[in-house]
Protein backbone atom coordinates (compact mmCIF):
# COMPACT_ATOMS: atom_id res chain seq x y z
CA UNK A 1 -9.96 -17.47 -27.90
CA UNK A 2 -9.48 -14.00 -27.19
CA UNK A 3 -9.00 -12.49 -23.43
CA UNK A 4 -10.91 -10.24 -21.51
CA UNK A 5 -9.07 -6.95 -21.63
CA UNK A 6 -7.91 -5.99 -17.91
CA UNK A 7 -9.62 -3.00 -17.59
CA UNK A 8 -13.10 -4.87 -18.36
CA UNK A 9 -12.25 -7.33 -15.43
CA UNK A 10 -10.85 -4.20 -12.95
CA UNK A 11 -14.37 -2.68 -13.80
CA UNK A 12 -16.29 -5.83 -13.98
CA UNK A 13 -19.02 -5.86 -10.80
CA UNK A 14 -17.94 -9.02 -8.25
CA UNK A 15 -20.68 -11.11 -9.94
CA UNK A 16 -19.83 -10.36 -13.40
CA UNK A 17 -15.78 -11.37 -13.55
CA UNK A 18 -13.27 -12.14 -11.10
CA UNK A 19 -10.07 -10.22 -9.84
CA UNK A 20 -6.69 -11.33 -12.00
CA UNK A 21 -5.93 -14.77 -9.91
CA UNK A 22 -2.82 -15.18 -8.05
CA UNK A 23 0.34 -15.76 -9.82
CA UNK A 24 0.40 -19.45 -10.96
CA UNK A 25 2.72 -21.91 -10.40
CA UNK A 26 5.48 -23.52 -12.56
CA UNK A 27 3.26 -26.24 -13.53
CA UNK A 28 1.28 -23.84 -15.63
CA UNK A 29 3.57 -22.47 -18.60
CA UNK A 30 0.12 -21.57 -20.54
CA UNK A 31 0.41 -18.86 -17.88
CA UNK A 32 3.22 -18.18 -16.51
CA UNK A 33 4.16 -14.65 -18.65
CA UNK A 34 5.27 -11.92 -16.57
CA UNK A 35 2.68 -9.34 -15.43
CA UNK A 36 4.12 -6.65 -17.88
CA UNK A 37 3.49 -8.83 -20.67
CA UNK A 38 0.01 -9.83 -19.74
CA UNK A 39 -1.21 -5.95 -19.43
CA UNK A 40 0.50 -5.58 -22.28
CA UNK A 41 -1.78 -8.02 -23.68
CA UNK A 42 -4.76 -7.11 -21.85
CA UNK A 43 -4.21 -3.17 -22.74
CA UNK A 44 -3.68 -3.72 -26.63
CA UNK A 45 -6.88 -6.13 -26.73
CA UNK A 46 -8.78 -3.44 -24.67
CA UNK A 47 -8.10 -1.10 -27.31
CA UNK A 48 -9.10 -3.46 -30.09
CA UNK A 49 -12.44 -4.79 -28.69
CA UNK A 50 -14.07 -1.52 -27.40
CA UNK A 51 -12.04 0.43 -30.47
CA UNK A 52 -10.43 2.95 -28.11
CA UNK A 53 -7.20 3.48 -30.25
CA UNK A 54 -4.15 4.73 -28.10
CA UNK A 55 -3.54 8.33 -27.95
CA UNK A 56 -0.50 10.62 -27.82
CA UNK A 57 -0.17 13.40 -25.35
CA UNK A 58 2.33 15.69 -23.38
CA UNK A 59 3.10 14.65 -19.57
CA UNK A 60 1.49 18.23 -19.03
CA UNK A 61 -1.66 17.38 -20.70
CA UNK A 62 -2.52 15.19 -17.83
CA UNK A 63 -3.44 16.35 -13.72
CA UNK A 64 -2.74 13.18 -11.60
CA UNK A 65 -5.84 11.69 -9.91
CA UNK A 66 -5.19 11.85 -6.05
CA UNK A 67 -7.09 8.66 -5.79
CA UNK A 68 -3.61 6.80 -6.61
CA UNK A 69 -1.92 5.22 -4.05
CA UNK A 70 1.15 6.21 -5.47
CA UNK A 71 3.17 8.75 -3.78
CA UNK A 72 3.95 10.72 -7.25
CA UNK A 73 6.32 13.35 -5.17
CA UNK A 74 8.71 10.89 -3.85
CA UNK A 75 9.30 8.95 -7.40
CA UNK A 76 12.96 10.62 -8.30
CA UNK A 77 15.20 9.51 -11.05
CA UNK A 78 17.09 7.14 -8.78
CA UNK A 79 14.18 4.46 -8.42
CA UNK A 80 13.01 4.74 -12.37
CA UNK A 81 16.12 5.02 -14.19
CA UNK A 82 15.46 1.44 -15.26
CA UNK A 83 11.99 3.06 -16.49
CA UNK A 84 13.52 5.86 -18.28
CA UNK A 85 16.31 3.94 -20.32
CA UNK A 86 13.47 1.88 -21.74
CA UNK A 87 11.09 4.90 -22.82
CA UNK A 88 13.92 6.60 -23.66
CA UNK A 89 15.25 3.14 -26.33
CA UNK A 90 11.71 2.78 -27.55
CA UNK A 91 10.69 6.85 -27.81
CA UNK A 92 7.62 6.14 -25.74
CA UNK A 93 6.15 3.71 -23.30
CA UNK A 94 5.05 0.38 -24.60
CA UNK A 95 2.60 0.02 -21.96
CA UNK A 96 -0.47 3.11 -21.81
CA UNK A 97 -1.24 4.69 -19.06
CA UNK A 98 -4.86 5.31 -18.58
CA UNK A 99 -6.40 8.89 -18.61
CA UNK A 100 -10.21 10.12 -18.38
CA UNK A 101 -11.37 13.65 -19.31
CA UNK A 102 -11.87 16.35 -17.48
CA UNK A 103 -13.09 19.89 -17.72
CA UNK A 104 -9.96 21.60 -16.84
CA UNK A 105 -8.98 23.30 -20.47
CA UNK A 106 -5.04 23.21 -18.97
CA UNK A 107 -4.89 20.04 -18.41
CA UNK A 108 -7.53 18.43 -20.37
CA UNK A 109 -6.81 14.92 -18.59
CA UNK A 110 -6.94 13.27 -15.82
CA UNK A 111 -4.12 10.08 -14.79
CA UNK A 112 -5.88 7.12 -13.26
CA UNK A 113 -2.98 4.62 -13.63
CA UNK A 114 0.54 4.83 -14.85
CA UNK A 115 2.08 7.63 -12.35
CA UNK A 116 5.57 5.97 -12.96
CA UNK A 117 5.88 6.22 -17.04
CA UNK A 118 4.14 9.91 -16.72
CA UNK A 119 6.84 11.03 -14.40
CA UNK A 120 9.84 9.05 -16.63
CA UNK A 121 8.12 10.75 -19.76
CA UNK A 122 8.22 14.17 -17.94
CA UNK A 123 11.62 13.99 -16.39
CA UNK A 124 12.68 12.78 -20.30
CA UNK A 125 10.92 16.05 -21.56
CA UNK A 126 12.70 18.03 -19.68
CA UNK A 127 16.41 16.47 -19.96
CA UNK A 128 16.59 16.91 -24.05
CA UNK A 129 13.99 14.85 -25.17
CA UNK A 130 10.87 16.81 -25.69
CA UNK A 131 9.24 14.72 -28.81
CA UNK A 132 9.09 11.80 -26.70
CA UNK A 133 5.28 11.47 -25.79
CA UNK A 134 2.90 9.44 -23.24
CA UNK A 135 1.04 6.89 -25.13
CA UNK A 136 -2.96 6.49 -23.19
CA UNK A 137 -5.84 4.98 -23.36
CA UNK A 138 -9.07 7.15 -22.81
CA UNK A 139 -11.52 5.62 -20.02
CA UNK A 140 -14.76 7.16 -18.75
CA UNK A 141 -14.55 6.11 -15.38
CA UNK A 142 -16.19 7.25 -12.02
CA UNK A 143 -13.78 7.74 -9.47
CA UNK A 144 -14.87 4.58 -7.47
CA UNK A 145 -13.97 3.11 -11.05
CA UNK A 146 -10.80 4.27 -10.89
CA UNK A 147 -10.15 3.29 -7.64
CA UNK A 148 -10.63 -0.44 -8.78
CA UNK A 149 -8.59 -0.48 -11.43
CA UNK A 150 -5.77 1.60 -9.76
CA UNK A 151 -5.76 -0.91 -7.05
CA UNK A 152 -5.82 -3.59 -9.85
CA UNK A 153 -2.33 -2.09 -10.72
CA UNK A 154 -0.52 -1.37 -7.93
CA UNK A 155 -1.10 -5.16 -5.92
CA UNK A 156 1.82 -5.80 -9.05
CA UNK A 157 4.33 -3.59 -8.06
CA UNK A 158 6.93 -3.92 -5.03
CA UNK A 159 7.33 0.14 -5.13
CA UNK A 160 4.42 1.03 -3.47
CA UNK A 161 4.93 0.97 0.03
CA UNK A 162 2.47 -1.13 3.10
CA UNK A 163 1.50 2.22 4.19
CA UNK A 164 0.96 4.05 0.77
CA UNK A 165 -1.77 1.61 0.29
CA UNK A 166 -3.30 1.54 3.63
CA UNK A 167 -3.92 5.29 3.43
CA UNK A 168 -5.18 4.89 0.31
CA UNK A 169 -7.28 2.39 0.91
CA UNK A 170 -8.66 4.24 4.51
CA UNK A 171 -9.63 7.12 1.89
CA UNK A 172 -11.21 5.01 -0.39
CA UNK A 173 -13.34 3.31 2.21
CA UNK A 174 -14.72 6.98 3.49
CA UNK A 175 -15.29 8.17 0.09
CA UNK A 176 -16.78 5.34 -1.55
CA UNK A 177 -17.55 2.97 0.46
CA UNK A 178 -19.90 4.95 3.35
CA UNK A 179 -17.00 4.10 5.84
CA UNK A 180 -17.75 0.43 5.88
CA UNK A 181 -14.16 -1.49 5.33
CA UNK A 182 -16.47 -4.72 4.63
CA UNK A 183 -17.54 -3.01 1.82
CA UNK A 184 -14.25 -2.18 -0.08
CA UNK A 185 -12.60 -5.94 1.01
CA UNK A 186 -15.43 -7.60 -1.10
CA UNK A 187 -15.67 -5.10 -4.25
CA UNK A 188 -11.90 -5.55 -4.62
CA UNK A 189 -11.48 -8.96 -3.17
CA UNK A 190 -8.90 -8.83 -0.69
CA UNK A 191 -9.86 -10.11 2.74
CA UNK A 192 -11.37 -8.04 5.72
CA UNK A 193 -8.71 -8.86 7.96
CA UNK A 194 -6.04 -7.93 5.21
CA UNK A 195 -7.25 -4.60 5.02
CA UNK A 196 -7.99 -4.07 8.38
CA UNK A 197 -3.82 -5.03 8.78
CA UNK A 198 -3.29 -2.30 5.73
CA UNK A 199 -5.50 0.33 7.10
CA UNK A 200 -3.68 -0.27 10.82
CA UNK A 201 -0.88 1.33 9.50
CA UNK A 202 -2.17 4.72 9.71
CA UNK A 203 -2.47 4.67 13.16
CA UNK A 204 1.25 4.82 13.47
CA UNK A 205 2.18 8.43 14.23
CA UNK A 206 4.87 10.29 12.26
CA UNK A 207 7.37 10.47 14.63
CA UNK A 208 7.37 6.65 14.59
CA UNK A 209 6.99 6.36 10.78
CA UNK A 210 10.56 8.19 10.65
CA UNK A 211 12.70 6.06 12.68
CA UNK A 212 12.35 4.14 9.43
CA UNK A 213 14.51 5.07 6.41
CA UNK A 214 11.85 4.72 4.25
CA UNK A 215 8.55 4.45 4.31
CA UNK A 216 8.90 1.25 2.10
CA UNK A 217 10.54 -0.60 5.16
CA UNK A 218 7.68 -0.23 7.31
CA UNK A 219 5.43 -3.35 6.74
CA UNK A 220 2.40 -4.55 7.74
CA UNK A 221 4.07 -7.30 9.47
CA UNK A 222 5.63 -4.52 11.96
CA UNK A 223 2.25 -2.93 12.39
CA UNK A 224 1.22 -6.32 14.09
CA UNK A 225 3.93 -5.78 16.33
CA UNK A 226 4.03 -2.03 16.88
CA UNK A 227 0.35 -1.07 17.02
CA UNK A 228 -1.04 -2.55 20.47
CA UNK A 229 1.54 -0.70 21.98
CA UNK A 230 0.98 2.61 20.07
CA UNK A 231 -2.81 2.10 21.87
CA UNK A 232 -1.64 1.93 25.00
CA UNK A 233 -1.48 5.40 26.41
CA UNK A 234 1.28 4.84 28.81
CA UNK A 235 3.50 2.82 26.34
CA UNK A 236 3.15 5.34 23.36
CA UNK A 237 5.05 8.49 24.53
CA UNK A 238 7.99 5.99 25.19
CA UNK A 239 7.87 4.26 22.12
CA UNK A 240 8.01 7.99 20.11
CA UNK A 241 10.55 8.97 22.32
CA UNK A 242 12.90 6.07 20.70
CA UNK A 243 11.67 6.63 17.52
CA UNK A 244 13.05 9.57 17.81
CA UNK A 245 16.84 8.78 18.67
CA UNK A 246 16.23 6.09 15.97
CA UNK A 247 15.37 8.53 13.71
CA UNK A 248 18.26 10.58 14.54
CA UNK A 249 20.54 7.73 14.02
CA UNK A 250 19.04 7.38 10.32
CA UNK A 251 19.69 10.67 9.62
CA UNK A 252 23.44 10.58 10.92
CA UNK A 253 23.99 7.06 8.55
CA UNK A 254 22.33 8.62 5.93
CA UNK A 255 24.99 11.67 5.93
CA UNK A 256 28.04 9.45 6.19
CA UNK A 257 26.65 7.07 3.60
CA UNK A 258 26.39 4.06 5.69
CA UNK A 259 24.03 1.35 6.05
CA UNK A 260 20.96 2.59 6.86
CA UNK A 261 18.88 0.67 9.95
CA UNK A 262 16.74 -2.15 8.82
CA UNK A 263 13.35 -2.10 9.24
CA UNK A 264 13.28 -5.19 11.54
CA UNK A 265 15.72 -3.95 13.31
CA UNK A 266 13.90 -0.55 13.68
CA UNK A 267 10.92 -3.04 15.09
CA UNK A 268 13.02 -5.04 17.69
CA UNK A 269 14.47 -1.65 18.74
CA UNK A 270 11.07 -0.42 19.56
CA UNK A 271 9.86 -3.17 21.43
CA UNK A 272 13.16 -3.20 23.01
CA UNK A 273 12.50 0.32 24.79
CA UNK A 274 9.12 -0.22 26.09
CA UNK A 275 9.98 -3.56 27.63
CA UNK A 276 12.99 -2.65 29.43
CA UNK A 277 10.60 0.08 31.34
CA UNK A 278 7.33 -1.94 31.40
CA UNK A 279 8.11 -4.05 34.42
CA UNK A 280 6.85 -7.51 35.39
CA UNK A 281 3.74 -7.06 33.55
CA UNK A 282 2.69 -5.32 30.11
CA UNK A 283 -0.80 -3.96 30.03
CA UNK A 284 -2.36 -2.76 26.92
CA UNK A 285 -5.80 -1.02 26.07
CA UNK A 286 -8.34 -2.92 22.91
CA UNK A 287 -9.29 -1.15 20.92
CA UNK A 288 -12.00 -1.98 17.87
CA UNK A 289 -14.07 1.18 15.61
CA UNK A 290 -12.46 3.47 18.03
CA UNK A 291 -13.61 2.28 20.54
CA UNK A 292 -12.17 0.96 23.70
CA UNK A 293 -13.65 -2.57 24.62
CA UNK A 294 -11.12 -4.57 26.87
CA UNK A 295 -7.61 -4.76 28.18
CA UNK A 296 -4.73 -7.60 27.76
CA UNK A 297 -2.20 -8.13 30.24
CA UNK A 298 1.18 -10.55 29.62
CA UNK A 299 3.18 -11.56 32.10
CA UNK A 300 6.94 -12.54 32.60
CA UNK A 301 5.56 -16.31 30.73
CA UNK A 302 4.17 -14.54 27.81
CA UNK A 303 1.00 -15.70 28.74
CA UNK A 304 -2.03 -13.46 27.49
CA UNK A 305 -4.74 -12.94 30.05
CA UNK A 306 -7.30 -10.98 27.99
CA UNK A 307 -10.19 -9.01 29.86
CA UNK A 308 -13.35 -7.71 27.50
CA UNK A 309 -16.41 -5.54 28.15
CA UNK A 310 -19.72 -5.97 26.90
CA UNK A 311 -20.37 -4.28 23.18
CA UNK A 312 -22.54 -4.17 20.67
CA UNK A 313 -19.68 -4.92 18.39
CA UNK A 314 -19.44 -8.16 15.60
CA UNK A 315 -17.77 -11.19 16.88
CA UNK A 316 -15.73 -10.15 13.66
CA UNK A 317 -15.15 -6.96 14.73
CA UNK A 318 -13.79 -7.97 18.16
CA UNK A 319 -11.55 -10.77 17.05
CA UNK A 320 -9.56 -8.90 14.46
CA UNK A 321 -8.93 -6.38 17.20
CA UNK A 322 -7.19 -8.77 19.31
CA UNK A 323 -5.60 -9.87 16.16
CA UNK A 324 -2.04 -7.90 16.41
CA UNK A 325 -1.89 -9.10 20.45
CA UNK A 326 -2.27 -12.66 19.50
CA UNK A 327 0.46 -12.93 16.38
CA UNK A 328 2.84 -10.58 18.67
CA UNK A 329 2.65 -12.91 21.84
CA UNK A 330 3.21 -15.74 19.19
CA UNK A 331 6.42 -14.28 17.83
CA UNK A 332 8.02 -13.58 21.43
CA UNK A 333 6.89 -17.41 22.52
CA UNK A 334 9.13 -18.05 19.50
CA UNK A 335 12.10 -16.22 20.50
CA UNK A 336 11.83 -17.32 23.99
CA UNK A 337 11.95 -20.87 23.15
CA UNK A 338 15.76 -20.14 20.91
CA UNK A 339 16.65 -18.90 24.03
């Protein structure tokens, strides 16, 4: 019995066909391929069933969609050798990428997925292998579309950092999805309070983002912990301010090629500096839709008192805001009691 091809389920409508299912467990050998071989599988049969036959093309053939939540400029030779010594053994990528077209007669197409083998195929081009091509698949997708399947592809892959995808998925909920997050969770099944944890990241200000050495350390995990601080107006200037001698210390490590500071170490250093100047009593600002609809106050204990105003806000709405307070008072009740 033959398989739906990926890219009919990515594009499927919620009613239709469900998301790929989460990876199953060992008592399921049927199953239990790796996720390159399944799209593999799922790519060839797409090709066979709605007779799209792969296609050739030059890296520079293609424009990369911006709809990606792939970071294309900070993929570097270092993080795809792997990548590149396979294209290179197999002259081409097993694997197609998907393009559409477009109406740009330079670049006649357009990359929805496969950022990672266009960029080993280019960097190949240019480093004395120039007949090596980009094997694709054509789509005609709309760019909410390609959004799906995109997203399809990159819940796979461990290189895409927390924040990467909470931008893109803030930009896809503004552009496709009329600014309503509910919207987005159910078309690509993920739930609300997932990508309400996703989107969080972006709150985080720059000068916090780089007292991480990468962007790939900072987790949504740490956005539960770092953002109802970053809302507090009094706490925020001194959390930057360590971010930014943590950030200096990065740099410093980086030069001397030492061990760069962990990301939950980067956290606990953080929380660290606004403690040690909050006093008996931390006060924070909540804040749901931008707007600001309580405060919570935790004293030497840890104990939460939690004060809220009357709004015309969802219950929803107002209990995932006090989300990030309630998992970070849980995590220092933990500590205290190793203590």
């Amino acid at each position: 019995m033959s398989r739906r091809s990926l890219i009919g389920e990515a594009l499927a409508s919620p009613n239709e066909a469900p998301l790929p299912s989460p990876a199953p467990s060992s008592a399921e050998p049927a199953q239990s391929r790796n996720f390159t071989t399944r799209r593999l599988d799922g790519f060839t049969e797409a090709a066979r069933m709605v007779k799209r036959p792969t296609i050739r093309l030059k890296p520079t053939e293609c424009s990369i969609w911006p709809g990606n939540a792939r970071d294309y400029a900070r993929l570097t030779e270092d993080r795809l050798r792997s990548l590149i010594e396979s294209i290179q053994a197999e002259n081409g990528n097993r694997i197609p990428v998907v393009v559409r077209r477009t109406n740009n007669a330079k670049q006649p197409y357009e990359l929805i997925i496969g950022t990672r083998r266009h960029w080993a195929v280019s960097w190949l081009n240019s480093h004395h292998y120039p007949d090596i091509e980009l094997v694709a698949i054509i789509e005609d997708l709309d760019d909410e579309a390609a959004f799906r399947l995109a997203d399809i592809e990159n819940r796979e892959r461990e290189d895409i950092s927390d924040l990467e995808r909470g931008l893109n998925y803030k930009a896809a909920v503004d552009a496709y999805y009329e600014g309503l997050q509910a919207r987005l969770a159910e078309r690509v099944k993920i739930s609300k309070s997932t990508l309400a944890r996703y989107i969080g990241l972006t709150e985080i200000p720059p000068g916090v983002v780089s007292a991480f050495a990468s962007p790939m350390d900072l987790q949504v995990r740490h956005g539960d912990k770092l953002l109802p601080a970053l809302r507090n107006p009094s706490l925020r200037p001194k959390m930057e301010e360590a971010a930014h001698r943590i950030a200096a210390e990065q740099s410093f490590r980086q030069s001397g090629d030492e061990e760069p500071i962990s990301g939950a170490e980067v956290v606990a250093r953080l929380m660290k500096a606004i403690a040690s100047r909050q006093g008996r009593a931390q006060k924070a600002s909540i804040e749901a839709k931008g707007l600001a609809i309580g405060t919570v106050e935790k004293d030497q204990s840890r104990a939460l008192t939690i004060t809220l105003s009357p709004t015309e806000l969802s219950p929803d709405d107002i209990l995932e805001a006090l989300r990030p307070f309630i998992v970070n008072a849980k995590i220092l009740q933990r500590k205290l009691q190793k203590q």
